[in-house]
C-alpha atoms as a PDB file:
ATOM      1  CA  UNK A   1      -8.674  -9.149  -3.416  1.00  0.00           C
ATOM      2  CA  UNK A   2      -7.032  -7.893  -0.322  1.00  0.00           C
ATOM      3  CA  UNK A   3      -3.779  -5.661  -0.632  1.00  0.00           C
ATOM      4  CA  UNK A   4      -0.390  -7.241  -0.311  1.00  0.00           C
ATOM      5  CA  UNK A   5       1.039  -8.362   3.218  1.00  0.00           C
ATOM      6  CA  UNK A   6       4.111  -8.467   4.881  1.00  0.00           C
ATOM      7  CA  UNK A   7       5.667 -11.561   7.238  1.00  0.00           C
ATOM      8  CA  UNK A   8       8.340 -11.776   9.246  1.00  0.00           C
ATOM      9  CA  UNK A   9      10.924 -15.319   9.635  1.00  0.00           C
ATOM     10  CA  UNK A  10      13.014 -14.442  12.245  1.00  0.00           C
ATOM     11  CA  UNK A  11      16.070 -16.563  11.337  1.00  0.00           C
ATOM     12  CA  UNK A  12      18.570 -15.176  13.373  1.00  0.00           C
ATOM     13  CA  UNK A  13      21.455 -17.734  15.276  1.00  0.00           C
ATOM     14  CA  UNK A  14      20.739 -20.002  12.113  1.00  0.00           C
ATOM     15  CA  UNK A  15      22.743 -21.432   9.145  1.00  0.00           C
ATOM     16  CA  UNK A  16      22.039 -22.408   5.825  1.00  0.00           C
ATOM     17  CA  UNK A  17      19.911 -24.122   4.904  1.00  0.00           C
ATOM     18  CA  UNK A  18      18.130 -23.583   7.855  1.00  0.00           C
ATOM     19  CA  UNK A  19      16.795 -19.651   7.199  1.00  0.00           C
ATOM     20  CA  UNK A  20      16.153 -20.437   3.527  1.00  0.00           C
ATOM     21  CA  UNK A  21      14.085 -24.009   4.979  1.00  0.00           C
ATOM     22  CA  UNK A  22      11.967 -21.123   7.270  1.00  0.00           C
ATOM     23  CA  UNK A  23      11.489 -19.249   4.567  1.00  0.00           C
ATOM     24  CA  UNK A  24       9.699 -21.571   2.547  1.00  0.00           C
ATOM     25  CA  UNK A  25       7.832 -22.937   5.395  1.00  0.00           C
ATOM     26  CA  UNK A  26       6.612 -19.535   5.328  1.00  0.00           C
ATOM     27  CA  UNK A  27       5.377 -19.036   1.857  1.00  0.00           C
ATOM     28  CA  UNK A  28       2.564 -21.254   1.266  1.00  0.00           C
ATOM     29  CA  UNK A  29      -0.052 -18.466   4.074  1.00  0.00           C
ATOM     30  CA  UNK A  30       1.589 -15.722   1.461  1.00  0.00           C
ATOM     31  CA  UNK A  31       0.033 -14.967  -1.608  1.00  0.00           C
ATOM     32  CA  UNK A  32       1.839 -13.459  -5.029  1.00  0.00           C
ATOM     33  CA  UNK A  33       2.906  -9.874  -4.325  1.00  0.00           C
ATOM     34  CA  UNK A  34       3.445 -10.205  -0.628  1.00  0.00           C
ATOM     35  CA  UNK A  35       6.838  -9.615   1.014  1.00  0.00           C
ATOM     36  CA  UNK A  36       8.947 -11.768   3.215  1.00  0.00           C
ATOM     37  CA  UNK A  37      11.284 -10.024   5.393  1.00  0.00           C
ATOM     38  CA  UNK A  38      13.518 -12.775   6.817  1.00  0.00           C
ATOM     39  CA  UNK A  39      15.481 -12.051   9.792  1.00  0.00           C
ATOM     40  CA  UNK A  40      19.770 -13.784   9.692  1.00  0.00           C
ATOM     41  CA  UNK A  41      22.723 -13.721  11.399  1.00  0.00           C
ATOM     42  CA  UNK A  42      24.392 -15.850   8.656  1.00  0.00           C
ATOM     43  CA  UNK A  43      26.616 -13.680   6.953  1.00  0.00           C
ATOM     44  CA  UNK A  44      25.983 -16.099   3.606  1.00  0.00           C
ATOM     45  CA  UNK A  45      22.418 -15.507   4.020  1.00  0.00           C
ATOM     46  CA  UNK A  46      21.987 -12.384   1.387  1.00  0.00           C
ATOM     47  CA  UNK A  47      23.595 -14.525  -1.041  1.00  0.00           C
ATOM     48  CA  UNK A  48      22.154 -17.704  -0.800  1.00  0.00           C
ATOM     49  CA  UNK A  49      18.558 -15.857  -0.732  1.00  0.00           C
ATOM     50  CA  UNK A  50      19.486 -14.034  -3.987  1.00  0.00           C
ATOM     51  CA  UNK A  51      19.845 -17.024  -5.742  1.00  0.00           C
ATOM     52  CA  UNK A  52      17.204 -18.748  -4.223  1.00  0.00           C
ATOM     53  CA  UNK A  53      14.926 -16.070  -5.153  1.00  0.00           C
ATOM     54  CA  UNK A  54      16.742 -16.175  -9.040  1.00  0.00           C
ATOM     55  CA  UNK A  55      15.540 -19.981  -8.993  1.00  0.00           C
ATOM     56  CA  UNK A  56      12.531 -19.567  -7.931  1.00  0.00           C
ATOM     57  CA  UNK A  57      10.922 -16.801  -9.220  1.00  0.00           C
ATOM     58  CA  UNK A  58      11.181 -14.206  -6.397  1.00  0.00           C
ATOM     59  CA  UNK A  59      11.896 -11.077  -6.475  1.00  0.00           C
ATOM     60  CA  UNK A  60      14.612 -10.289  -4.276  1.00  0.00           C
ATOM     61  CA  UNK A  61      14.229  -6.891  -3.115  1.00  0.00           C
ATOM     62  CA  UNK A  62      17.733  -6.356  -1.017  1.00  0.00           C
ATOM     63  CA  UNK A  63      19.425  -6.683   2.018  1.00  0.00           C
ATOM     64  CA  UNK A  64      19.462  -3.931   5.063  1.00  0.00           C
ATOM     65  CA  UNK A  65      21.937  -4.616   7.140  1.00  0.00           C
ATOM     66  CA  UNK A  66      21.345  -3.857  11.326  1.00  0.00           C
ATOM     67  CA  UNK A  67      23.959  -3.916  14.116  1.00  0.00           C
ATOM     68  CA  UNK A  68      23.686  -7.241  14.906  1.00  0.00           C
ATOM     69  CA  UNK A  69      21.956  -9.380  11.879  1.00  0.00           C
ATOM     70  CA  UNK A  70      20.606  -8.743   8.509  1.00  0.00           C
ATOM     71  CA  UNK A  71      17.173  -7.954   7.284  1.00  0.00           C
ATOM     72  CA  UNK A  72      16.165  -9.445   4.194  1.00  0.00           C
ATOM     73  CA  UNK A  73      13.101  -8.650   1.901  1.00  0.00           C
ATOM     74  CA  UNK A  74      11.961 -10.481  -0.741  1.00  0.00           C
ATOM     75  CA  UNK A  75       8.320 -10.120  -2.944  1.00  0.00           C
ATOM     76  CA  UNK A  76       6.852 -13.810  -3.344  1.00  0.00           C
ATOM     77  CA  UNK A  77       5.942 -14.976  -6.859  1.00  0.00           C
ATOM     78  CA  UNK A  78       3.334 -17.687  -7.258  1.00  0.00           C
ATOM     79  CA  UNK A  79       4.015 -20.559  -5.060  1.00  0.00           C
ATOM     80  CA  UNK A  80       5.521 -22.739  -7.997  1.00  0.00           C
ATOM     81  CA  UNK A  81       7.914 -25.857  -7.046  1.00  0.00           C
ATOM     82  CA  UNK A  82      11.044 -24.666  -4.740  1.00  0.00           C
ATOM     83  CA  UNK A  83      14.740 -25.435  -5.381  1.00  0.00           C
ATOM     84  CA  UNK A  84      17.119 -25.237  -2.558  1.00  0.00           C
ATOM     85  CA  UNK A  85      20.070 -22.467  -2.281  1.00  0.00           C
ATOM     86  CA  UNK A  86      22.723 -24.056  -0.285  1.00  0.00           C
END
Protein backbone atom coordinates (compact mmCIF):
# COMPACT_ATOMS: atom_id res chain seq x y z
CA UNK A 1 0.00 0.00 0.00
CA UNK A 2 1.80 3.14 -0.85
CA UNK A 3 1.18 6.38 1.34
CA UNK A 4 -1.30 8.95 0.21
CA UNK A 5 -0.47 11.45 -2.76
CA UNK A 6 -1.10 14.78 -3.63
CA UNK A 7 -2.20 16.30 -7.38
CA UNK A 8 -2.47 19.41 -8.58
CA UNK A 9 -5.61 20.79 -11.34
CA UNK A 10 -4.56 23.99 -12.14
CA UNK A 11 -7.95 25.58 -12.94
CA UNK A 12 -7.19 29.00 -12.95
CA UNK A 13 -8.97 31.59 -15.88
CA UNK A 14 -11.88 28.92 -15.69
CA UNK A 15 -15.62 28.88 -14.75
CA UNK A 16 -17.90 26.51 -13.47
CA UNK A 17 -18.35 23.81 -14.39
CA UNK A 18 -15.24 23.79 -15.99
CA UNK A 19 -12.71 23.45 -12.65
CA UNK A 20 -15.13 21.03 -10.99
CA UNK A 21 -15.18 18.94 -14.84
CA UNK A 22 -10.97 18.99 -14.24
CA UNK A 23 -11.35 17.88 -11.13
CA UNK A 24 -13.01 14.80 -11.79
CA UNK A 25 -11.02 14.13 -14.80
CA UNK A 26 -8.47 14.02 -12.24
CA UNK A 27 -9.72 11.54 -9.77
CA UNK A 28 -9.89 8.27 -11.34
CA UNK A 29 -5.15 8.10 -11.19
CA UNK A 30 -6.08 9.07 -7.28
CA UNK A 31 -6.77 6.57 -4.89
CA UNK A 32 -9.00 6.97 -1.42
CA UNK A 33 -7.07 9.19 0.99
CA UNK A 34 -5.21 11.23 -1.55
CA UNK A 35 -5.62 15.01 -1.85
CA UNK A 36 -6.58 17.20 -4.72
CA UNK A 37 -5.44 20.65 -4.55
CA UNK A 38 -7.29 22.42 -7.38
CA UNK A 39 -6.03 25.63 -8.54
CA UNK A 40 -9.34 28.74 -9.45
CA UNK A 41 -9.78 32.03 -10.23
CA UNK A 42 -13.60 31.61 -10.00
CA UNK A 43 -14.60 33.32 -7.07
CA UNK A 44 -17.76 30.60 -6.87
CA UNK A 45 -15.29 27.93 -6.98
CA UNK A 46 -14.93 27.24 -2.94
CA UNK A 47 -18.53 26.91 -2.93
CA UNK A 48 -19.44 24.91 -5.65
CA UNK A 49 -16.45 22.41 -4.57
CA UNK A 50 -17.94 22.23 -1.03
CA UNK A 51 -20.95 20.90 -2.20
CA UNK A 52 -19.59 18.88 -4.71
CA UNK A 53 -17.45 17.27 -2.25
CA UNK A 54 -20.91 17.02 0.27
CA UNK A 55 -22.43 14.96 -2.79
CA UNK A 56 -19.94 13.01 -3.40
CA UNK A 57 -18.33 11.83 -0.59
CA UNK A 58 -15.20 14.05 -0.35
CA UNK A 59 -13.83 15.50 2.18
CA UNK A 60 -13.42 19.01 1.63
CA UNK A 61 -10.54 20.16 3.48
CA UNK A 62 -10.76 24.23 2.86
CA UNK A 63 -9.92 26.94 0.84
CA UNK A 64 -6.45 29.12 1.04
CA UNK A 65 -6.83 31.97 -0.59
CA UNK A 66 -3.45 33.57 -2.69
CA UNK A 67 -3.10 37.04 -4.28
CA UNK A 68 -4.37 36.24 -7.37
CA UNK A 69 -6.59 32.80 -7.25
CA UNK A 70 -7.64 30.31 -4.75
CA UNK A 71 -6.15 27.07 -3.65
CA UNK A 72 -8.42 24.40 -2.94
CA UNK A 73 -7.80 20.99 -1.14
CA UNK A 74 -9.91 18.32 -0.98
CA UNK A 75 -9.18 14.33 0.38
CA UNK A 76 -10.78 11.88 -2.33
CA UNK A 77 -13.18 9.19 -1.09
CA UNK A 78 -13.61 6.05 -3.15
CA UNK A 79 -14.23 6.82 -6.69
CA UNK A 80 -18.12 6.16 -6.39
CA UNK A 81 -20.56 7.75 -9.20
CA UNK A 82 -20.07 11.78 -9.47
CA UNK A 83 -22.86 14.40 -9.35
CA UNK A 84 -22.22 17.75 -10.77
CA UNK A 85 -22.01 21.15 -8.57
CA UNK A 86 -23.05 23.86 -10.83
Amino acid sequence: MRPPQSAIVDARDEVCPVPLTLAEARLPGLLPGDELIVLCTDPAAPIDFEAWCLANGHNYLGVTEKPTWSEIKLRVASQGPMQSGC
